[in-house]
N, C-alpha and C. Protein backbone atom coordinates (compact mmCIF):
# COMPACT_ATOMS: atom_id res chain seq x y z
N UNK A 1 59.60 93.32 108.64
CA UNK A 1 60.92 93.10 108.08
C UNK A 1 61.09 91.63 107.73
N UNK A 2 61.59 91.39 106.72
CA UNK A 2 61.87 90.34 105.55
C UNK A 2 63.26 89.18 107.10
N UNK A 3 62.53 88.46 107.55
CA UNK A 3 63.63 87.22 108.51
C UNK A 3 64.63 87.00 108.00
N UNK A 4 64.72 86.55 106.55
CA UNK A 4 65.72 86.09 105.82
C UNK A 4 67.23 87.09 106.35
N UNK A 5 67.19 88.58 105.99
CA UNK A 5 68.06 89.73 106.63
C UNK A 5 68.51 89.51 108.07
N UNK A 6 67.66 89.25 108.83
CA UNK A 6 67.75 89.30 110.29
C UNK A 6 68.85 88.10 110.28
N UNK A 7 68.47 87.15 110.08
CA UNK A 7 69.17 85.67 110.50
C UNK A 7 71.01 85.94 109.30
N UNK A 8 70.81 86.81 108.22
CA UNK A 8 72.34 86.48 107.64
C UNK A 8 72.86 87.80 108.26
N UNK A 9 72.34 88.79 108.91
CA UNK A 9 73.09 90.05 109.61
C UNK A 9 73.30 88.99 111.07
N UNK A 10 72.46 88.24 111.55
CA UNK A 10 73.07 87.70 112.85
C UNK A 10 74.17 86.89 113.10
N UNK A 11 74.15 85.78 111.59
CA UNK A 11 75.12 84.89 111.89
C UNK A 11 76.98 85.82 111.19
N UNK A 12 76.14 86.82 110.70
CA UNK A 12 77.83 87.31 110.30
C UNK A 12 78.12 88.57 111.41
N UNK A 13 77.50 89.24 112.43
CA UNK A 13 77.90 89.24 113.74
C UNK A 13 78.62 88.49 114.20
N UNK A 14 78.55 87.18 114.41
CA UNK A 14 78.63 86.00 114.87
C UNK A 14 80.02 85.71 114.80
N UNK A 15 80.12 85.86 113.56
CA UNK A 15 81.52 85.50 112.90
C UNK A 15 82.55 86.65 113.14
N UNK A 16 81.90 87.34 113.00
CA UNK A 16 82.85 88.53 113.10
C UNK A 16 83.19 88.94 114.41
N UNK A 17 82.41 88.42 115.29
CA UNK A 17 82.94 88.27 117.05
C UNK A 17 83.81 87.56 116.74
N UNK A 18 83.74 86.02 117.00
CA UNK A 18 84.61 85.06 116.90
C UNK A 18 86.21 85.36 115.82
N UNK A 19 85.81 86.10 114.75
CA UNK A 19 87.14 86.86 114.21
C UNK A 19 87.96 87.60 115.05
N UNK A 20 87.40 88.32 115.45
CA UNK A 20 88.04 89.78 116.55
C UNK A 20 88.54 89.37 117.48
N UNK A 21 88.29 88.21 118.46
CA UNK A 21 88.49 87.34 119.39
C UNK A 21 89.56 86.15 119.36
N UNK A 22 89.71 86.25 118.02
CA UNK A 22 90.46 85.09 117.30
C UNK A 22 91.37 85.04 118.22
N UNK A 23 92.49 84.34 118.69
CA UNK A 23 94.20 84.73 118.44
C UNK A 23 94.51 84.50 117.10
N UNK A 24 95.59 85.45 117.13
CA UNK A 24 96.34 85.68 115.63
C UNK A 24 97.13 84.32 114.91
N UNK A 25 97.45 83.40 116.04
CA UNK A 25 98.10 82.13 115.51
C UNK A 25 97.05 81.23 114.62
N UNK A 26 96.05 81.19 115.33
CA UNK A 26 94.60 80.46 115.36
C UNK A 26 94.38 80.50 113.42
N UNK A 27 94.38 82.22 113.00
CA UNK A 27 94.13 82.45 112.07
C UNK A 27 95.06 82.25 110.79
N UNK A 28 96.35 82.80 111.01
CA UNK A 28 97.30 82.19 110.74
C UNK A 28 97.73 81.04 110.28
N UNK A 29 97.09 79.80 110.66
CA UNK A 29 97.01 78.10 110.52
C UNK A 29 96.29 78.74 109.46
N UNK A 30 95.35 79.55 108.81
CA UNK A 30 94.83 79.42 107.57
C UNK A 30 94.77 80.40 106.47
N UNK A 31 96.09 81.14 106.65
CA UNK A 31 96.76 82.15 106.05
C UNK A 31 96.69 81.91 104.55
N UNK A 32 97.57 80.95 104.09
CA UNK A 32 97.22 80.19 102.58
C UNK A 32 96.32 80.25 102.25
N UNK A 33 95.30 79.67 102.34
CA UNK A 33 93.77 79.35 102.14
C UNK A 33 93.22 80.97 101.70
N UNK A 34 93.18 81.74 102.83
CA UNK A 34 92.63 82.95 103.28
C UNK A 34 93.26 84.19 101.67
N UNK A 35 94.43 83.93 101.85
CA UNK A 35 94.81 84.97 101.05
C UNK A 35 95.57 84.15 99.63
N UNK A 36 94.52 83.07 99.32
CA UNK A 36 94.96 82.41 98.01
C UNK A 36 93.62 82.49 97.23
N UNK A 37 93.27 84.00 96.71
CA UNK A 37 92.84 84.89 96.21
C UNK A 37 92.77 86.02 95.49
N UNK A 38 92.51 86.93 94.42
CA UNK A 38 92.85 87.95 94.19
C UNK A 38 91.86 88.66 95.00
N UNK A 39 92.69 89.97 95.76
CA UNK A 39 91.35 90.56 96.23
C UNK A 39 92.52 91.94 96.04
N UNK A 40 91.96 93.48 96.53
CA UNK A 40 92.57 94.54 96.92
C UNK A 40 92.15 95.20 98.18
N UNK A 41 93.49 95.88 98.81
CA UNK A 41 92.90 96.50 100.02
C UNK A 41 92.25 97.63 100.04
N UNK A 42 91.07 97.72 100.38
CA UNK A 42 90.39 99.08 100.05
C UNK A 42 91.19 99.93 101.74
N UNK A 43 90.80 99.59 102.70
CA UNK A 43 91.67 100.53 103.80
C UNK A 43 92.61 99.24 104.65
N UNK A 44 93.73 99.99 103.89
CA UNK A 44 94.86 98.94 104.45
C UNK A 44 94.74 98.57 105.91
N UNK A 45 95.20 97.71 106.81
CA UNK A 45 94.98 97.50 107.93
C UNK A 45 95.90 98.73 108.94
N UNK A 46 95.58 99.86 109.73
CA UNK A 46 95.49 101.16 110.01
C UNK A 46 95.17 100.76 111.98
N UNK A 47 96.38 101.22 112.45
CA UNK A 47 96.06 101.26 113.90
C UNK A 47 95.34 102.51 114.69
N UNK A 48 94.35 102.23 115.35
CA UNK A 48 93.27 103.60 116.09
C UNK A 48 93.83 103.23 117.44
N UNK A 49 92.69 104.03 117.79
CA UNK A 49 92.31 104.34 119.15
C UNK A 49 91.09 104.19 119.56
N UNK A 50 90.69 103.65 120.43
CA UNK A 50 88.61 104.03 120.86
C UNK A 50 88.66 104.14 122.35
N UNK A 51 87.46 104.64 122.17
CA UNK A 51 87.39 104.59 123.61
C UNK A 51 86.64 103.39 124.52
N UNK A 52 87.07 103.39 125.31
CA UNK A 52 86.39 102.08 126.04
C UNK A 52 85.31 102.81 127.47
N UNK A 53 83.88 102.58 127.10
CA UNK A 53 83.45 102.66 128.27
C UNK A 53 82.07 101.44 129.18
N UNK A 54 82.16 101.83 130.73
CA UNK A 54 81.85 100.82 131.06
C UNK A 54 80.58 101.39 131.65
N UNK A 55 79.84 100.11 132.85
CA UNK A 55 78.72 100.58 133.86
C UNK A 55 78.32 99.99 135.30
N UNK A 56 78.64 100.48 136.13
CA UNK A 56 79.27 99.62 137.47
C UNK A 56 77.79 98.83 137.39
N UNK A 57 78.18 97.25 137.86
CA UNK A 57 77.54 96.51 137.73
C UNK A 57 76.64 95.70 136.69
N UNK A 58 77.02 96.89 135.32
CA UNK A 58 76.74 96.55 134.00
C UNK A 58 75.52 97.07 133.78
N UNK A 59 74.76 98.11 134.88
CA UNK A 59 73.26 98.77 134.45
C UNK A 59 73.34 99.97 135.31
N UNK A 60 74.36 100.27 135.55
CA UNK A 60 74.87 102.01 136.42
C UNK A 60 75.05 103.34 134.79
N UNK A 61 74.83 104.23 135.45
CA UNK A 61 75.58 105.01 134.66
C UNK A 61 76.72 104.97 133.68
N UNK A 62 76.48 105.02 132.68
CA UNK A 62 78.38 104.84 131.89
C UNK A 62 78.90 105.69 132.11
N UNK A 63 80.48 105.18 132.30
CA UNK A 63 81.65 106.06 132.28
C UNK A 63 82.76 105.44 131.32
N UNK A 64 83.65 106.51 131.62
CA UNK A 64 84.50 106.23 130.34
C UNK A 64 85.87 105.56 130.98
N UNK A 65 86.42 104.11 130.83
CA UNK A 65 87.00 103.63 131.74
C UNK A 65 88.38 103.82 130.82
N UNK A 66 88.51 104.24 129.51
CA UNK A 66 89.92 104.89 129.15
C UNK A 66 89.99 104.51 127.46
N UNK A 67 91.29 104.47 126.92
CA UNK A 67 91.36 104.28 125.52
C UNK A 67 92.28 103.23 125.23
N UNK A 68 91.93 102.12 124.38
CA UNK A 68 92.69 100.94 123.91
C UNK A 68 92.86 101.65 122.27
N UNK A 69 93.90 100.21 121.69
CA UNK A 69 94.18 100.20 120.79
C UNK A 69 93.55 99.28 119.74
N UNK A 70 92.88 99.38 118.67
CA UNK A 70 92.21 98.53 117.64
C UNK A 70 93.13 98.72 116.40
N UNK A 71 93.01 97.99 115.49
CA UNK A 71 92.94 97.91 113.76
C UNK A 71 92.12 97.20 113.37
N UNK A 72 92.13 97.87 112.08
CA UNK A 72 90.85 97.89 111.21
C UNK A 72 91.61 98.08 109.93
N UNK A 73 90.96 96.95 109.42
CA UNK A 73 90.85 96.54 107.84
C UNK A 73 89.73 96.52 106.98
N UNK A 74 89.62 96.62 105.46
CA UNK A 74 88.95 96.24 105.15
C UNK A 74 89.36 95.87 103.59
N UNK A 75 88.93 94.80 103.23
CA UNK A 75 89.45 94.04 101.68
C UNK A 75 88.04 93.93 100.63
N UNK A 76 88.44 94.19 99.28
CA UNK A 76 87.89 93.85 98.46
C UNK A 76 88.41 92.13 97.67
N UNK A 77 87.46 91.04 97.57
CA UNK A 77 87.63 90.78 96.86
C UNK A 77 87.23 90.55 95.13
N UNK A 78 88.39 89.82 93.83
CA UNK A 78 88.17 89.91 92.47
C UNK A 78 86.62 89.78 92.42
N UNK A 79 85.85 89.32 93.22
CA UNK A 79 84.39 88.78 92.99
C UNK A 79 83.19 90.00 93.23
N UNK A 80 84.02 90.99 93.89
CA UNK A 80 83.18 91.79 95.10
C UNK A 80 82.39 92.10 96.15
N UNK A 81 83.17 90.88 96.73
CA UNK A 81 82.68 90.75 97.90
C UNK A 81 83.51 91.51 99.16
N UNK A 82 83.04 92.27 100.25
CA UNK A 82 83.63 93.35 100.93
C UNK A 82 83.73 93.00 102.49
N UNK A 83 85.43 92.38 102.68
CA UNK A 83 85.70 92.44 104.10
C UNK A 83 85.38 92.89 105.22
N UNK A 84 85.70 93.68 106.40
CA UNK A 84 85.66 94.40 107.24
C UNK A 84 86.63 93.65 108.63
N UNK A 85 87.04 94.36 109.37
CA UNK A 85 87.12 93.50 110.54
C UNK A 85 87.92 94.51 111.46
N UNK A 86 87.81 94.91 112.61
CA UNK A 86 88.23 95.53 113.87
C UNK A 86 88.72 94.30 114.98
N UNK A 87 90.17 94.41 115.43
CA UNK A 87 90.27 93.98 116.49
C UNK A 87 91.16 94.36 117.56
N UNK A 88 91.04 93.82 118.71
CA UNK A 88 91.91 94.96 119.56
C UNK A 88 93.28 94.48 119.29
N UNK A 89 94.15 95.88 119.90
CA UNK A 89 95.39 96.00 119.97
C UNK A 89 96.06 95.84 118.54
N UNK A 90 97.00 95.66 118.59
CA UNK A 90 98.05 96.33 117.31
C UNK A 90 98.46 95.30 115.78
N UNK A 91 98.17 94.46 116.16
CA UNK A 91 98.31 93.39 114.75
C UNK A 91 97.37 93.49 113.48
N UNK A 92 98.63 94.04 112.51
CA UNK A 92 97.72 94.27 111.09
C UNK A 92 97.85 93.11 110.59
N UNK A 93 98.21 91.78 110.58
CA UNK A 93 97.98 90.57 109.89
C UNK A 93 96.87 90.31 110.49
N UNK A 94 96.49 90.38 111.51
CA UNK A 94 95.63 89.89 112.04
C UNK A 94 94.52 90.43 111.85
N UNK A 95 94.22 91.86 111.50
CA UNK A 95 93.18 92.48 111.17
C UNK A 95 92.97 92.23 109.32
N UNK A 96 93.77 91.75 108.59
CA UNK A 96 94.03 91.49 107.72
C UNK A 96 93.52 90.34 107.37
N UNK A 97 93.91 89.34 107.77
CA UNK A 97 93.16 87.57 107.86
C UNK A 97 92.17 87.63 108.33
N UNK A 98 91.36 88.68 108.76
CA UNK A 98 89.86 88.95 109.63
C UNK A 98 88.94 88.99 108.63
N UNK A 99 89.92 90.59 107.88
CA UNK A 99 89.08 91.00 106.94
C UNK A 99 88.44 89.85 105.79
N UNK A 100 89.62 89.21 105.72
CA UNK A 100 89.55 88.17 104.66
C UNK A 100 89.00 87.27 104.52
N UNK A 101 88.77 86.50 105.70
CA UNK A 101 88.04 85.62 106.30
C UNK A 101 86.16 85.86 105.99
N UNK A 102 86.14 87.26 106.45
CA UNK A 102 84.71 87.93 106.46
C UNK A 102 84.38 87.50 104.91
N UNK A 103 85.06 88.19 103.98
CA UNK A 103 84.62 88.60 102.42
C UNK A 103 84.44 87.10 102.27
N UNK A 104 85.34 85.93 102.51
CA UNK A 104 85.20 84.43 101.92
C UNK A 104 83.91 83.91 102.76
N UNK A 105 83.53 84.40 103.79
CA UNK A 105 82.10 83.89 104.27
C UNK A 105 80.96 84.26 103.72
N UNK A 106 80.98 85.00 103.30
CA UNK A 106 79.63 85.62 102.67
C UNK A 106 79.63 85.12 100.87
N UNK A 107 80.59 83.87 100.81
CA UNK A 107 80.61 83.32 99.21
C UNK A 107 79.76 82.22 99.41
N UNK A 108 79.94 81.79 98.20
CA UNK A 108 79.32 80.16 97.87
C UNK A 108 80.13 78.96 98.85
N UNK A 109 80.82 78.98 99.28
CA UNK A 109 81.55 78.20 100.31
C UNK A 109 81.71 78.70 102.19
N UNK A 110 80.78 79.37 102.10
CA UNK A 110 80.40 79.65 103.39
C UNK A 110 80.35 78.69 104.48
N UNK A 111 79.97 77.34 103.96
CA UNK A 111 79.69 76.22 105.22
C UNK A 111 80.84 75.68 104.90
N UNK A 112 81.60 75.20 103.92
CA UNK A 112 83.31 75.20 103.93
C UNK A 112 83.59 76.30 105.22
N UNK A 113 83.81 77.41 104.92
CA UNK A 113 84.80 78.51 106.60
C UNK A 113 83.98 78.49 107.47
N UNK A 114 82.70 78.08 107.72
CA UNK A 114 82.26 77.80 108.84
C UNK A 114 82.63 76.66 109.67
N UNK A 115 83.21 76.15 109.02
CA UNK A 115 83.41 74.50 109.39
C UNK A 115 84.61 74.27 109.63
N UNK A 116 85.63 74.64 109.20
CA UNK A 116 86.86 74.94 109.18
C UNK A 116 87.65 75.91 109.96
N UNK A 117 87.31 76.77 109.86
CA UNK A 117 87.63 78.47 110.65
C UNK A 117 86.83 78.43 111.71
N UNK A 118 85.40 79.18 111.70
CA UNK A 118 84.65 79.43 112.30
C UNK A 118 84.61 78.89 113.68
N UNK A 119 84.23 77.68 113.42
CA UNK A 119 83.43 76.57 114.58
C UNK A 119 84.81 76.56 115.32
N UNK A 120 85.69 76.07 114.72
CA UNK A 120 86.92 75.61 115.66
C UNK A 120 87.17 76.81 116.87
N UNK A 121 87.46 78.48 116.19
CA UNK A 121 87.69 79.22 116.84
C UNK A 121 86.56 79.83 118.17
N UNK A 122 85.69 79.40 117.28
CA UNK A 122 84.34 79.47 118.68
C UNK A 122 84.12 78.64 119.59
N UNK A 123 84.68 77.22 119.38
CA UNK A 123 84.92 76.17 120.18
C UNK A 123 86.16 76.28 121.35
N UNK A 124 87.34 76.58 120.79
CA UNK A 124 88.00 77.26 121.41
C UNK A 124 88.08 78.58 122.43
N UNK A 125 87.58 79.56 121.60
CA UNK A 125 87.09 80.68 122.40
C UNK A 125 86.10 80.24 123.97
N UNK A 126 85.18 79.43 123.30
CA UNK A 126 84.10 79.18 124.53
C UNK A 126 84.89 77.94 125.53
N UNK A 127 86.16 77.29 125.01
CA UNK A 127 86.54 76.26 126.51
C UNK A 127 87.83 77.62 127.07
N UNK A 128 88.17 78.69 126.57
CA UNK A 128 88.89 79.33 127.72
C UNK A 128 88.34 80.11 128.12
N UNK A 129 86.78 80.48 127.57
CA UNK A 129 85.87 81.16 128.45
C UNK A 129 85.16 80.34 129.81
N UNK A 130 85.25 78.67 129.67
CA UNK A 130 85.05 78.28 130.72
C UNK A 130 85.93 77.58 131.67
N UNK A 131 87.19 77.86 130.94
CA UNK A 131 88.34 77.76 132.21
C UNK A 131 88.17 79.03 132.88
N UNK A 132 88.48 80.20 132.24
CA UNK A 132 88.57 81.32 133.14
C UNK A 132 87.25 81.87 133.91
N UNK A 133 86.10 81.48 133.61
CA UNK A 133 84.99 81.62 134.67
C UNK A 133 85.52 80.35 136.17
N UNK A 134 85.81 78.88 135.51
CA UNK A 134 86.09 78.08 136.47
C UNK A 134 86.65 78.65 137.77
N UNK A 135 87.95 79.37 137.35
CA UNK A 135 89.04 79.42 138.03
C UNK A 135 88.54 80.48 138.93
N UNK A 136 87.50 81.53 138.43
CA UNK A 136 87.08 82.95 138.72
C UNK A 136 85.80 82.50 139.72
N UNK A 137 85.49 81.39 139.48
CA UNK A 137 84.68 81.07 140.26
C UNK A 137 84.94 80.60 141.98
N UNK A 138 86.01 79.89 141.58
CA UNK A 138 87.03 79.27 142.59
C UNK A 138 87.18 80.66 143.50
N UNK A 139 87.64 81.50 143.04
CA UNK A 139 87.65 82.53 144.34
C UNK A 139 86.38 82.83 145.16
N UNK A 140 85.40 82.89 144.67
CA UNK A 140 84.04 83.13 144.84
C UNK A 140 83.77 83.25 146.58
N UNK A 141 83.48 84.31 147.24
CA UNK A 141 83.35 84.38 148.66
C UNK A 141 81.55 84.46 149.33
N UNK A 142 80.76 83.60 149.57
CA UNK A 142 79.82 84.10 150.17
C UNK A 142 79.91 84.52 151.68
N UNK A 143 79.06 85.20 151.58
CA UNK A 143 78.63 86.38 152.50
C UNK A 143 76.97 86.00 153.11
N UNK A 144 76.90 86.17 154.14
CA UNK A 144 75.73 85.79 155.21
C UNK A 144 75.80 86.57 156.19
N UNK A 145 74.72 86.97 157.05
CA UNK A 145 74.28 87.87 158.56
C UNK A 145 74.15 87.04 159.33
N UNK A 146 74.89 86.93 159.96
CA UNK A 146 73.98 86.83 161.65
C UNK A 146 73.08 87.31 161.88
N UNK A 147 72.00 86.91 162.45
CA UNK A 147 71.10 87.73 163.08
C UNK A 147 70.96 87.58 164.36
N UNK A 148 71.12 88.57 165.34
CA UNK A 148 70.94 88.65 166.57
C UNK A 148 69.36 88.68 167.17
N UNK A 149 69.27 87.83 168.49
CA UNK A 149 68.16 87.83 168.64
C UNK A 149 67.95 88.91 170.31
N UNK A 150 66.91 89.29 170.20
CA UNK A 150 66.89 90.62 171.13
C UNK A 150 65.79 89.87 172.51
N UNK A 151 66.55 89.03 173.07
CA UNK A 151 66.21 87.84 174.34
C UNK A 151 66.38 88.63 175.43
């Protein structure tokens, strides 16, 4: 298989985590930008359901730990280039500025919204991922045996 594929399906994963993850304000700061475009909605932004399942300890058996709420968008833009974007819970702007975001990354100005959008929100994302490990850590209890000796 041709690398070139591998590396632009990875980094627009990438993005499209960091979209889904966004907060909606985050994205919002670039609302203008985003939707100062002609594009059309091919599936308007539409609230689901999925299911969520898990695996005790993360390599047990899966089970099905219940059902959240997502939307999902997806935009065409004048150029034809094709949105997508899922994120949890109930905000269609937000699945909306996702979508949008996606279709303008995959243009000729790609390292423009990487640079701008992208990075910031992944920068962000990753310092309240290491406050909330910090803090999660802080509880942290070890555990040790005695061992009795048979004198």
């Amino acid at each position: 298989m041709n690398p070139a594929p591998v590396a632009e399906y990875a980094a627009r994963q990438q993005w499209i985590g960091v979209l889904a993850q966004a907060r909606s304000a985050e994205l919002k700061r670039h609302e203008a930008a985003l939707r100062d475009t002609e594009y059309q909605l091919i599936r308007a932004p539409e609230i689901g359901m999925t299911l969520v399942r898990g695996r005790m300890g993360g390599t047990g058996a899966p089970f099905n730990i219940g059902e959240m709420s997502v939307t999902r968008c997806v935009v065409r833009l004048a150029d034809g280039r094709t949105g997508y974007s899922y994120v949890a819970g109930r905000d269609k702007a937000h699945a909306e500025l996702a979508a949008l975001a996606d279709a303008h990354l995959q243009g000729a100005k790609q390292a423009h919204w990487m640079s701008e959008l992208i990075e910031p929100m992944a920068l962000a994302q990753a310092s309240r991922r290491a406050a909330k490990d910090a803090e999660t850590a802080a509880t942290k209890v070890e555990f040790f045996t005695l061992v009795r000796g048979d004198d």
